[in-house]
N, C-alpha and C. Protein backbone atom coordinates (compact mmCIF):
# COMPACT_ATOMS: atom_id res chain seq x y z
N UNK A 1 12.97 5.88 12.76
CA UNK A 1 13.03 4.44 12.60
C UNK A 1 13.74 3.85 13.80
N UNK A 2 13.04 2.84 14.29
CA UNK A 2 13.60 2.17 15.20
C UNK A 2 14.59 1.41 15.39
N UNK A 3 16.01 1.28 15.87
CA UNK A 3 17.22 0.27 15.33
C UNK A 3 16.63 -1.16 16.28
N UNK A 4 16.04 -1.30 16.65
CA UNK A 4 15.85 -2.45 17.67
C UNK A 4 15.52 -3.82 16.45
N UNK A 5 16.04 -4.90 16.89
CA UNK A 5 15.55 -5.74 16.03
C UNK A 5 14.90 -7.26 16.82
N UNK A 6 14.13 -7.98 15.91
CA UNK A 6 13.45 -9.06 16.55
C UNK A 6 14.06 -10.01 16.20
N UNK A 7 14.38 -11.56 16.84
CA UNK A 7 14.83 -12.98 15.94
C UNK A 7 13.84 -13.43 16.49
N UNK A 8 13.86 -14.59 15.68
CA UNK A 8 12.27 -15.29 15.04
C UNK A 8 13.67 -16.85 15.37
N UNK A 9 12.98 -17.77 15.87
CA UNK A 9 13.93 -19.39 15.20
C UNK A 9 13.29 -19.50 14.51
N UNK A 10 13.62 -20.38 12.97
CA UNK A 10 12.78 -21.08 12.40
C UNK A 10 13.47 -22.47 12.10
N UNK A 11 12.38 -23.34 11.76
CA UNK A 11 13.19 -25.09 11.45
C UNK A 11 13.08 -25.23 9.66
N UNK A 12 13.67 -26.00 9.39
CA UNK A 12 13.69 -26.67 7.68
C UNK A 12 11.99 -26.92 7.44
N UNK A 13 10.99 -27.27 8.49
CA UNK A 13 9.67 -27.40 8.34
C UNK A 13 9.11 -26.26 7.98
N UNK A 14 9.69 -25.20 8.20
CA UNK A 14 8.92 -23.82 8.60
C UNK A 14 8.02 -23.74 9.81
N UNK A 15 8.85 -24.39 11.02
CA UNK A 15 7.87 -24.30 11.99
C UNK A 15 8.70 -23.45 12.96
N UNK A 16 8.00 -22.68 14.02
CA UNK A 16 8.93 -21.47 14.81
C UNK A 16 9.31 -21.92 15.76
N UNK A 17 9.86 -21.63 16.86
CA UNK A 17 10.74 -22.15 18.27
C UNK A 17 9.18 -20.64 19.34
N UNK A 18 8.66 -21.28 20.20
CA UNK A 18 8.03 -20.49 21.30
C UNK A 18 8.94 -20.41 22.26
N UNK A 19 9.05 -19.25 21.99
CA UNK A 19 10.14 -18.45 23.23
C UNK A 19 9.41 -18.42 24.74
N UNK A 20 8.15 -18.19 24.75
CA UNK A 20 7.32 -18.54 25.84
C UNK A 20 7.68 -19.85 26.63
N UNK A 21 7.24 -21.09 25.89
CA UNK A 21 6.99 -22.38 26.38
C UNK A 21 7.84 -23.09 26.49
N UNK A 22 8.94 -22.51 25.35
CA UNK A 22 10.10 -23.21 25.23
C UNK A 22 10.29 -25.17 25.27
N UNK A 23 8.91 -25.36 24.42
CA UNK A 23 8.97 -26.68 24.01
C UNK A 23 9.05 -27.05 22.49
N UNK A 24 9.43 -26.49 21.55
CA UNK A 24 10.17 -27.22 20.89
C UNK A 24 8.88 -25.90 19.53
N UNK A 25 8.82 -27.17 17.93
CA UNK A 25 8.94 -25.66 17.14
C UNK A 25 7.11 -26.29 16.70
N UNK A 26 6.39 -24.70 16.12
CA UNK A 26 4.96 -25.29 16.07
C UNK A 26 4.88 -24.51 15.04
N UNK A 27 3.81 -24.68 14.36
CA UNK A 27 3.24 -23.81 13.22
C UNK A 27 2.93 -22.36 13.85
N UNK A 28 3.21 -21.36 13.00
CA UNK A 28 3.51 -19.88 13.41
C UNK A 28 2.19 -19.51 14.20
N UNK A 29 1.04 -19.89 14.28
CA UNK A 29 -0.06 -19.57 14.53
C UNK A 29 -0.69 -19.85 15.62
N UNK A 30 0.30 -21.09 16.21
CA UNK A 30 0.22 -21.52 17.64
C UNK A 30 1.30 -21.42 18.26
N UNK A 31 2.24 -20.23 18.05
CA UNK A 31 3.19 -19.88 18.60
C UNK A 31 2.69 -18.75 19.46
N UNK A 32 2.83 -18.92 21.16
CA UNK A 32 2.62 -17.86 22.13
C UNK A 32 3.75 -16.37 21.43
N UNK A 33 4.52 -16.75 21.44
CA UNK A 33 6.11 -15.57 21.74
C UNK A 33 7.06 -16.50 20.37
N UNK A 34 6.89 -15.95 19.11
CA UNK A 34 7.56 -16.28 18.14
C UNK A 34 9.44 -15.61 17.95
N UNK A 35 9.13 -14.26 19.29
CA UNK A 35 10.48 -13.48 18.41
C UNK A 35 11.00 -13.39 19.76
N UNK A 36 12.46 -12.83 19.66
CA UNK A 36 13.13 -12.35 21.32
C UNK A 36 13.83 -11.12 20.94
N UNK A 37 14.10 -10.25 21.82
CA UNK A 37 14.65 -9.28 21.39
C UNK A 37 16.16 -9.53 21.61
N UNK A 38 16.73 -10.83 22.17
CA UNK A 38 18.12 -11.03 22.26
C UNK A 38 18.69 -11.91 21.48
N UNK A 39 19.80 -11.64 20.85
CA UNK A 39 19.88 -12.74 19.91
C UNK A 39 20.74 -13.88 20.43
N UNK A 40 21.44 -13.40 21.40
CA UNK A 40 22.25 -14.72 22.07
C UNK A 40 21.48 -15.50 22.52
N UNK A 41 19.96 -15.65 22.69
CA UNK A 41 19.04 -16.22 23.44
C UNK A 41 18.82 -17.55 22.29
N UNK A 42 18.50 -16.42 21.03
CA UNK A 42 17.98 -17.18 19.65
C UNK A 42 18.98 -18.37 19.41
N UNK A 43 20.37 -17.41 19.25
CA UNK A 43 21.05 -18.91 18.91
C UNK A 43 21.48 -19.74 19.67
N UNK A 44 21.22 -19.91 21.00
CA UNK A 44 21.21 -20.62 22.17
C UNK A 44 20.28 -22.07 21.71
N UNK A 45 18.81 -21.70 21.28
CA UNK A 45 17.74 -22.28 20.60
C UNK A 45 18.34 -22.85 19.64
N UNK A 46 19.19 -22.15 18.66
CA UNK A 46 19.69 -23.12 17.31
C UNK A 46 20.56 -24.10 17.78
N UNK A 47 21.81 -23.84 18.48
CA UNK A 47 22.58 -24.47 18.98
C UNK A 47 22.08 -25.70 19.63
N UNK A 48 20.96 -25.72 20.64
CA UNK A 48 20.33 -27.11 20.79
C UNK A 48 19.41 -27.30 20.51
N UNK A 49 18.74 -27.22 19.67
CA UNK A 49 17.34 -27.65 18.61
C UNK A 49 17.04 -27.32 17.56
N UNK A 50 18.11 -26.55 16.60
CA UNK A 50 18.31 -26.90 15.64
C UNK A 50 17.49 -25.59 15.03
N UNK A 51 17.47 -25.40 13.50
CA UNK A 51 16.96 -24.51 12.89
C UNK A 51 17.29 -23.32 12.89
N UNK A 52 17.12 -21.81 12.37
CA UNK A 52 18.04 -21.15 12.02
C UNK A 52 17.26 -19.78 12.34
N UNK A 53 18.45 -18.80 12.52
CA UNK A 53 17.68 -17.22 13.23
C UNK A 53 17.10 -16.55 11.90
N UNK A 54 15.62 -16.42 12.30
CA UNK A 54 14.97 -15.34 11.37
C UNK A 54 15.21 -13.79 11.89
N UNK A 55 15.73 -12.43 11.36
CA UNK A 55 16.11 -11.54 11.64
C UNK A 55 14.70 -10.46 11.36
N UNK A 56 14.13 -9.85 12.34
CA UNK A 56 13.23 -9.20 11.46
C UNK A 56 13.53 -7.62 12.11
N UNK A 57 13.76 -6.67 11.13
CA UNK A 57 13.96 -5.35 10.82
C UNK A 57 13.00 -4.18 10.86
N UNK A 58 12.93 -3.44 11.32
CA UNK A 58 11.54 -2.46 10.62
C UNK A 58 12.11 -1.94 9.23
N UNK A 59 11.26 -2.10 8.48
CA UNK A 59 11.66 -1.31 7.00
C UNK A 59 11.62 0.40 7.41
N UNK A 60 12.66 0.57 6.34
CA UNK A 60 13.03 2.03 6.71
C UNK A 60 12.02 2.79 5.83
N UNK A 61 11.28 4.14 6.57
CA UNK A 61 10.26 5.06 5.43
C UNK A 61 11.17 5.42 4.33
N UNK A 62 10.07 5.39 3.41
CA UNK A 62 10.59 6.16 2.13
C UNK A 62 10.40 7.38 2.02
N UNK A 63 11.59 7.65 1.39
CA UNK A 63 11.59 9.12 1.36
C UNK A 63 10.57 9.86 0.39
N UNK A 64 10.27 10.95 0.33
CA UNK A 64 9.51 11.38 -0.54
C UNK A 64 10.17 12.60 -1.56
N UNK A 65 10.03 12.26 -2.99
CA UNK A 65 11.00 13.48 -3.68
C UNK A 65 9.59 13.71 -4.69
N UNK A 66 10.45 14.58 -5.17
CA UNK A 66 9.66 15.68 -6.34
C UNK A 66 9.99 14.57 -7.55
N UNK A 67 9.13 14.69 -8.81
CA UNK A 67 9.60 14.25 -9.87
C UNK A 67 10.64 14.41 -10.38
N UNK A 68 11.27 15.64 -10.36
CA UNK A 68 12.47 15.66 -11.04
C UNK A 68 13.47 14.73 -10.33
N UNK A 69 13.40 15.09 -8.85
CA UNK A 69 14.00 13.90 -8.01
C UNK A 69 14.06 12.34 -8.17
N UNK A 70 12.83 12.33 -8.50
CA UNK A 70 12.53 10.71 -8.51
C UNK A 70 13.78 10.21 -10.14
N UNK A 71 13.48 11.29 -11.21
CA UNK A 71 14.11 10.77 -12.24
C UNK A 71 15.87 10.67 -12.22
N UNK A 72 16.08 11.61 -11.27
CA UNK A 72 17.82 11.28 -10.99
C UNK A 72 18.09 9.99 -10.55
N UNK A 73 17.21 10.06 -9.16
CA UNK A 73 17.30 8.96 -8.97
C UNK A 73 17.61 7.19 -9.64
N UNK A 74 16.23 7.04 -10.85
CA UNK A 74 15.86 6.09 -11.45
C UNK A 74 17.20 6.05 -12.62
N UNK A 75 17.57 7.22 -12.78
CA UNK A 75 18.85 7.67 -14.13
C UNK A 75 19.98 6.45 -13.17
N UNK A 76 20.28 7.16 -11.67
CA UNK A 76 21.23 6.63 -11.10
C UNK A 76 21.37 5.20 -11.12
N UNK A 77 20.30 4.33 -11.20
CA UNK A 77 20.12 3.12 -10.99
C UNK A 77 20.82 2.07 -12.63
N UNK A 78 20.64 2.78 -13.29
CA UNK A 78 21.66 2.59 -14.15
C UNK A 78 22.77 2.85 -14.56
N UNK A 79 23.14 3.54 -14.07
CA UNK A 79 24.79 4.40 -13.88
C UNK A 79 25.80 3.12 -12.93
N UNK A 80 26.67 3.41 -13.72
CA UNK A 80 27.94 2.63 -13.18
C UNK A 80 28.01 3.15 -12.36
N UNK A 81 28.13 4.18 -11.33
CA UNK A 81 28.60 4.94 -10.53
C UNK A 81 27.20 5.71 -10.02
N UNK A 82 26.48 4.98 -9.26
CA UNK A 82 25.14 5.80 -8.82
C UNK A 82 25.27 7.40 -7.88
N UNK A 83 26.77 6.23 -6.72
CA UNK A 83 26.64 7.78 -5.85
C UNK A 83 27.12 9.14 -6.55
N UNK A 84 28.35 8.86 -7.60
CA UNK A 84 28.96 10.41 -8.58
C UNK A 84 27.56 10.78 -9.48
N UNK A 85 26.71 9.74 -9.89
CA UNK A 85 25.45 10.10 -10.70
C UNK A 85 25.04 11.52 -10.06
N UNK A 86 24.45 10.98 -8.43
CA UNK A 86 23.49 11.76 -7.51
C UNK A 86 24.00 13.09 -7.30
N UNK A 87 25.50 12.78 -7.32
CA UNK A 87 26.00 13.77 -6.53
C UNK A 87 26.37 14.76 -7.24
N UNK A 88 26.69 14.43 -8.91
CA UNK A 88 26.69 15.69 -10.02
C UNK A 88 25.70 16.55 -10.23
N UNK A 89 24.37 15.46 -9.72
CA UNK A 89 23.42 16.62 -10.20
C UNK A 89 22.30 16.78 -9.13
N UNK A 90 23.39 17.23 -7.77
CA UNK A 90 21.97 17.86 -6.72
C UNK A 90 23.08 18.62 -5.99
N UNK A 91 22.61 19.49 -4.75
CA UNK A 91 23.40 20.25 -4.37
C UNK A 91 23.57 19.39 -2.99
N UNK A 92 24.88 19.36 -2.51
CA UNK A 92 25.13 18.68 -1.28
C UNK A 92 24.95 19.57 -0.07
N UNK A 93 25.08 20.91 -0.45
CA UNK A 93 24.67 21.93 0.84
C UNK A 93 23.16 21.98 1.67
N UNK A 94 22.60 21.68 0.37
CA UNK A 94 21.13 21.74 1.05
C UNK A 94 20.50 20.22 1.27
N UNK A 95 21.23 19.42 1.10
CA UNK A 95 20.65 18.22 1.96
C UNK A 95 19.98 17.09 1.02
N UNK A 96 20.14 17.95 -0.62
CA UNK A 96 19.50 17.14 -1.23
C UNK A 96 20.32 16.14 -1.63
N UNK A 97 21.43 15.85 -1.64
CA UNK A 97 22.37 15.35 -2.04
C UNK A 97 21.58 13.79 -1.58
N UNK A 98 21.91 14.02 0.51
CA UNK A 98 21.70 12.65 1.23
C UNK A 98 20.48 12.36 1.22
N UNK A 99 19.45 12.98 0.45
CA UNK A 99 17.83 12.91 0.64
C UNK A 99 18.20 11.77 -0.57
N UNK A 100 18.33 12.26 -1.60
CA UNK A 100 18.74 11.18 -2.97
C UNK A 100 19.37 9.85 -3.08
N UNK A 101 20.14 10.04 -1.98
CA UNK A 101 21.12 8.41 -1.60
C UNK A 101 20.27 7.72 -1.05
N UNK A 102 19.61 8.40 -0.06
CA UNK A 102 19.04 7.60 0.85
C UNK A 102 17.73 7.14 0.23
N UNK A 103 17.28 7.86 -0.77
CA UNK A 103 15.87 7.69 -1.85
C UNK A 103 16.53 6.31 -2.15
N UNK A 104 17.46 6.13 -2.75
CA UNK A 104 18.15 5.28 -3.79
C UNK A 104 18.34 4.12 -2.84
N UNK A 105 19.12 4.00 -1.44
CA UNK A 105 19.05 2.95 -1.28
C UNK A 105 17.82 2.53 -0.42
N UNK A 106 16.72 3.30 0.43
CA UNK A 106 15.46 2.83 1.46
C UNK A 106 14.39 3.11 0.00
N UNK A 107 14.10 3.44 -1.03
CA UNK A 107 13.17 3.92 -1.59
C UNK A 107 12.74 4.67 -1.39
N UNK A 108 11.68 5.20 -2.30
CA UNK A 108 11.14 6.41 -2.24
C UNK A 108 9.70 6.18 -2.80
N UNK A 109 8.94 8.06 -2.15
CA UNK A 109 7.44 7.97 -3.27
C UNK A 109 7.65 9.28 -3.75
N UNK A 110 7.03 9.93 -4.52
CA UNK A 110 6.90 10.99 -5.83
C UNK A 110 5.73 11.51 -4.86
N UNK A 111 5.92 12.84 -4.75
CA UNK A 111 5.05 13.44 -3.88
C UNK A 111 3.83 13.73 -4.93
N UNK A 112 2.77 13.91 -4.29
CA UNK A 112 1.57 14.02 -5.78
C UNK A 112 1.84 15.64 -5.58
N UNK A 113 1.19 16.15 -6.88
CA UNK A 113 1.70 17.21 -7.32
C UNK A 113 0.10 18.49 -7.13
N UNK A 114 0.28 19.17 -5.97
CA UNK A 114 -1.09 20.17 -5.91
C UNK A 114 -1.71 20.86 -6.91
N UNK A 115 -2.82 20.36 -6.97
CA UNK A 115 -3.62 21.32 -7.82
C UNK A 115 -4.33 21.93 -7.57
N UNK A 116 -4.69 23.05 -8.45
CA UNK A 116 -6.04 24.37 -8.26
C UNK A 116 -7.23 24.30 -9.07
N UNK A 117 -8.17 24.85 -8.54
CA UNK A 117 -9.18 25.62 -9.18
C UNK A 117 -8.60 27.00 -9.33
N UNK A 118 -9.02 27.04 -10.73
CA UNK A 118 -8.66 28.55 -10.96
C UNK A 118 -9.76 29.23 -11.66
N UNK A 119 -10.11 30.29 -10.85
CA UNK A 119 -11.40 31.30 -11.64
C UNK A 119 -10.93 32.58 -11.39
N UNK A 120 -11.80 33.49 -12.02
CA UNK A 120 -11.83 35.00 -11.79
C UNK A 120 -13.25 35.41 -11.11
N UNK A 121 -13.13 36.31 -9.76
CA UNK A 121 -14.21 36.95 -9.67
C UNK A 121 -14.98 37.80 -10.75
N UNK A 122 -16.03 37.98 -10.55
CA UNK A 122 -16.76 38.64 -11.82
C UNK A 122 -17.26 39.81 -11.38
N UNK A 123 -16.80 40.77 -12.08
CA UNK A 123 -17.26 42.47 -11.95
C UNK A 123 -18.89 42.37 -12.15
N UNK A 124 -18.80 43.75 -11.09
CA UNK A 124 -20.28 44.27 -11.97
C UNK A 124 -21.50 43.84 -11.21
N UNK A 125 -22.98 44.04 -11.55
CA UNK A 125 -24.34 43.79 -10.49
C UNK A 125 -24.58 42.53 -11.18
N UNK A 126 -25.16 41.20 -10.19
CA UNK A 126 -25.60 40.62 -10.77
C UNK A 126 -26.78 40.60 -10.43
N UNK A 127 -27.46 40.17 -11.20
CA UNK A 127 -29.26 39.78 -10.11
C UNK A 127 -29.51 39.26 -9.04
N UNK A 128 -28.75 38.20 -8.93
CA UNK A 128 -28.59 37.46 -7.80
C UNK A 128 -27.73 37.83 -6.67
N UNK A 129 -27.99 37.05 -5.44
CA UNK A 129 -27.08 37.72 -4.58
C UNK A 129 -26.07 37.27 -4.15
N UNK A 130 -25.21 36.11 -5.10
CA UNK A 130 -24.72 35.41 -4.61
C UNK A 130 -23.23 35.92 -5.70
N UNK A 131 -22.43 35.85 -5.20
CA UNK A 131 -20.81 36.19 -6.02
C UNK A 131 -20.98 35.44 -6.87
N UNK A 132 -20.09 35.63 -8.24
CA UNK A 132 -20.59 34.45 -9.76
C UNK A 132 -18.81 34.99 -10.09
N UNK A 133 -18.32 33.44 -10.50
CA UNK A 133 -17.11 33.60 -10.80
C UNK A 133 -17.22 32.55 -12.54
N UNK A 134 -15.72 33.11 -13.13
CA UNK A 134 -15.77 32.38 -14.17
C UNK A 134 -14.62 31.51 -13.94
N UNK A 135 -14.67 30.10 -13.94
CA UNK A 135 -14.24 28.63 -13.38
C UNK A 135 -13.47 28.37 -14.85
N UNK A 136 -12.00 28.12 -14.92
CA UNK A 136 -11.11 27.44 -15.99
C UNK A 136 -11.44 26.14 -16.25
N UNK A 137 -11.36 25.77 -17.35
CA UNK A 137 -11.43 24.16 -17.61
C UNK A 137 -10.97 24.02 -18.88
N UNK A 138 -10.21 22.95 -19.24
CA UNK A 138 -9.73 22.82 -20.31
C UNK A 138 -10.52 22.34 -20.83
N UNK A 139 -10.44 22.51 -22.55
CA UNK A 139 -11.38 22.21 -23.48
C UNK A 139 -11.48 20.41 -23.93
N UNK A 140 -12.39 19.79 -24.07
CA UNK A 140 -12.36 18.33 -24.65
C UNK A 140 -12.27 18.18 -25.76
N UNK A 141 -12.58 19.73 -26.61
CA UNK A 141 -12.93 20.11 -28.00
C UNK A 141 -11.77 19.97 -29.08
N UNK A 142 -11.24 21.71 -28.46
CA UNK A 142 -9.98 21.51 -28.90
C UNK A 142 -9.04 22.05 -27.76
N UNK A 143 -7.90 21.02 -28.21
CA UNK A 143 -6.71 20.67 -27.40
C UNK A 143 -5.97 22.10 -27.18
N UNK A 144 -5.34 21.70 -25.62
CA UNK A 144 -4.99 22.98 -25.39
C UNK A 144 -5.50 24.52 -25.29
N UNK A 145 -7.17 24.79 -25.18
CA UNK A 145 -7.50 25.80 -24.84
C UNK A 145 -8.26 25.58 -23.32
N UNK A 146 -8.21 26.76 -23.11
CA UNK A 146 -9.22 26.94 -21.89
C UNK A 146 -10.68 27.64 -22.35
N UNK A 147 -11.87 26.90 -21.68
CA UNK A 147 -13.09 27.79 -21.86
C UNK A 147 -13.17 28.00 -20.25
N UNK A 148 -13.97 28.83 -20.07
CA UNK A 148 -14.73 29.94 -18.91
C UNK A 148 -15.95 29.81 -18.82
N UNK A 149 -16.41 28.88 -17.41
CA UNK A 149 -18.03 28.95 -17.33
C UNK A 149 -18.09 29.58 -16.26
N UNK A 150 -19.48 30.23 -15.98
CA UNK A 150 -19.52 31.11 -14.97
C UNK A 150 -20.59 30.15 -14.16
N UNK A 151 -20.89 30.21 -13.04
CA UNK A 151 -21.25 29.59 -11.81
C UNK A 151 -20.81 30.66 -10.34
N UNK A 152 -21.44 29.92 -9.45
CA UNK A 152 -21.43 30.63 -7.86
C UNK A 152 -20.11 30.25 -7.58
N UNK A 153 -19.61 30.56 -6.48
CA UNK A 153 -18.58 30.32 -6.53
C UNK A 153 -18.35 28.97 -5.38
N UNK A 154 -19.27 29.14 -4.56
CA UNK A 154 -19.58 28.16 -3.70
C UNK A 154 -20.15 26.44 -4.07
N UNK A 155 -20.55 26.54 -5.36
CA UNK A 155 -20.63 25.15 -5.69
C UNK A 155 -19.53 24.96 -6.85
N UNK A 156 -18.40 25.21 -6.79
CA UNK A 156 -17.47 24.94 -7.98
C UNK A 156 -17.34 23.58 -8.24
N UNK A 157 -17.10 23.26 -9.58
CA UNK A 157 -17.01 21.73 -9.87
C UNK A 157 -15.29 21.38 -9.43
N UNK A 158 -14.99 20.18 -9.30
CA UNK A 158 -13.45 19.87 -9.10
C UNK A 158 -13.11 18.59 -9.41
N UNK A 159 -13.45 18.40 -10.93
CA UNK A 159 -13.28 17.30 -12.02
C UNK A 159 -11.57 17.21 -12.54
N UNK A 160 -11.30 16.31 -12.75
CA UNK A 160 -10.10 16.54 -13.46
C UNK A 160 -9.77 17.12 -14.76
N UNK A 161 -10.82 17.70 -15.50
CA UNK A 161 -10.41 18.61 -16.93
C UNK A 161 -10.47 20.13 -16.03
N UNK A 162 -10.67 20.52 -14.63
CA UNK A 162 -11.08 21.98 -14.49
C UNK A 162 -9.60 21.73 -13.03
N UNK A 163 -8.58 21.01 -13.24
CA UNK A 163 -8.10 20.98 -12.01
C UNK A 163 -6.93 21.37 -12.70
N UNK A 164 -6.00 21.80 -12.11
CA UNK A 164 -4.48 22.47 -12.67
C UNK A 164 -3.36 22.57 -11.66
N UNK A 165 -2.33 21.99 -12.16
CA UNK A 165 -0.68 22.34 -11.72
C UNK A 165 0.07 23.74 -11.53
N UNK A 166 1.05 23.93 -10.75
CA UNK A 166 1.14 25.01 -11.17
C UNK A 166 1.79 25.43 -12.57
N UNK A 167 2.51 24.23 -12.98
CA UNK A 167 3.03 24.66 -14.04
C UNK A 167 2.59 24.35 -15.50
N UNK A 168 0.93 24.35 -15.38
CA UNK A 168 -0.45 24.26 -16.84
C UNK A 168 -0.67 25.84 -16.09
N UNK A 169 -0.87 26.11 -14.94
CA UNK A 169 -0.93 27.51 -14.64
C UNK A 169 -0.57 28.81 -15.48
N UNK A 170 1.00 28.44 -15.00
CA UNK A 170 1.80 29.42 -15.91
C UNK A 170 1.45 28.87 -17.27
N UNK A 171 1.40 27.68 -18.09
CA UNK A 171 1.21 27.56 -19.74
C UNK A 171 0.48 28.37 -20.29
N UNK A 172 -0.85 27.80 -19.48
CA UNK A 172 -2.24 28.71 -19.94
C UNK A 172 -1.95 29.98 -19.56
N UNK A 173 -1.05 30.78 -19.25
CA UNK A 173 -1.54 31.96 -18.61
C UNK A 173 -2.32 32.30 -17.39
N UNK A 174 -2.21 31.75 -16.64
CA UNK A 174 -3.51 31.88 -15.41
C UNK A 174 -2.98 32.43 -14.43
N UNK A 175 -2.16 32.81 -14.04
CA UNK A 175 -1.24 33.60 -12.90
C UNK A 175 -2.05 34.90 -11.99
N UNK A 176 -3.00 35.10 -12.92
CA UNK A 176 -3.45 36.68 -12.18
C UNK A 176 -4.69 36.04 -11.93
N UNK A 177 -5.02 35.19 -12.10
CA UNK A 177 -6.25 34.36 -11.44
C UNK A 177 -6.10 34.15 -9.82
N UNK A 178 -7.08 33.82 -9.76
CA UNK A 178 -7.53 33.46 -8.61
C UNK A 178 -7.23 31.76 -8.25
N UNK A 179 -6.72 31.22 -7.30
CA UNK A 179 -6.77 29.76 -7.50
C UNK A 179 -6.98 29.13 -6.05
N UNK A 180 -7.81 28.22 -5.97
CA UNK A 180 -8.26 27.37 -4.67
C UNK A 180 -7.08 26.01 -4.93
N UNK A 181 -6.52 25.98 -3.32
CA UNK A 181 -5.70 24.03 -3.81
C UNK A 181 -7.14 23.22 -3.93
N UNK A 182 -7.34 22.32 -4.44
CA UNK A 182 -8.20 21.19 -4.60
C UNK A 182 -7.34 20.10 -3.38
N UNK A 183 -8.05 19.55 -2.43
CA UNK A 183 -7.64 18.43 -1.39
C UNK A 183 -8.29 16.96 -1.54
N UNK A 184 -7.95 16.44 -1.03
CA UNK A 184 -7.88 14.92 -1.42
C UNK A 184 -9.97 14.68 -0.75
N UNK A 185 -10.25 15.82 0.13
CA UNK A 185 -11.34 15.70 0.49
C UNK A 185 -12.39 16.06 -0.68
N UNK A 186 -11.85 17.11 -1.38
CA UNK A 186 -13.05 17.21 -2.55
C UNK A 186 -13.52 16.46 -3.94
């Protein structure tokens, strides 16, 4: 992030000061040079023509945490005491501590969470000559099972009832499977 900052004049009209032309204040849109990078310049401008320094900042990136992260966080925001909140429950050695403060005061996003295709290769001759795997998908039927369709392996479907976390992974049992990440391209 960049510390450099811009001033902007602005008047009670909402009209800007052109730092270019330096004739007086216009609607933002016919302003050559709206900002300066000095501010003694800016209030030079206020001081004799009036109107007041607009400050403009780059917003700082947000950080990105895990869910569990995000919920300390959101816990903290109601806590009398946000920074002892953060700081009881992350480790300060590994960095997560200032990753969390800094979540808390620049914001943050919730990283999306990778998912798989998960199948098993399939033993044995098939007729065809093409590998045939059996593809997981949870049931629409009944809740909480997995069925097994078999298909090539090269046209796998990547719907959201056949896509998985790692941790529906471990639920279902699927660990000794086989698993592809699914990408934002498929």
């Amino acid at each position: 992030m960049s510390e450099e900052k811009l001033y902007a004049v602005k008047n009670d009209e909402g009209k800007y000061w052109d730092f270019d032309y330096r004739d007086g204040f216009s609607e933002l849109r016919r302003v050559s040079r709206p900002t300066t990078y000095e501010e003694e310049y800016a209030k030079d401008v206020i001081r004799n023509c009036g109107g007041h320094v607009v400050t403009l900042v780059e917003e700082p990136e947000k950080v990105v945490l895990t869910k569990e992260q995000a919920e300390i966080v959101e816990k903290a925001r109601v806590s009398d005491i946000p920074a002892t909140y953060i700081s009881a429950r992350t480790d300060e050695y590994n960095g997560e501590e200032s990753l969390l403060i800094n979540a808390y005061v620049n914001g943050y996003t919730v990283a999306k969470e990778k998912k798989y295709l998960v199948y098993k290769v399939l033993g044995g001759k098939q007729k065809n000559k093409h590998e045939q795997v059996a593809q997981a998908y949870r049931s629409n039927l009944f809740f909480d099972t997995i069925i097994w369709l078999i298909k090539e392996h090269k046209i796998m479907s990547s719907d959201a009832s056949d896509q998985f976390t790692e941790a529906e992974i471990e639920h279902y049992g699927l660990q000794d499977c086989e698993k592809e990440e699914v990408t934002d391209d498929d």
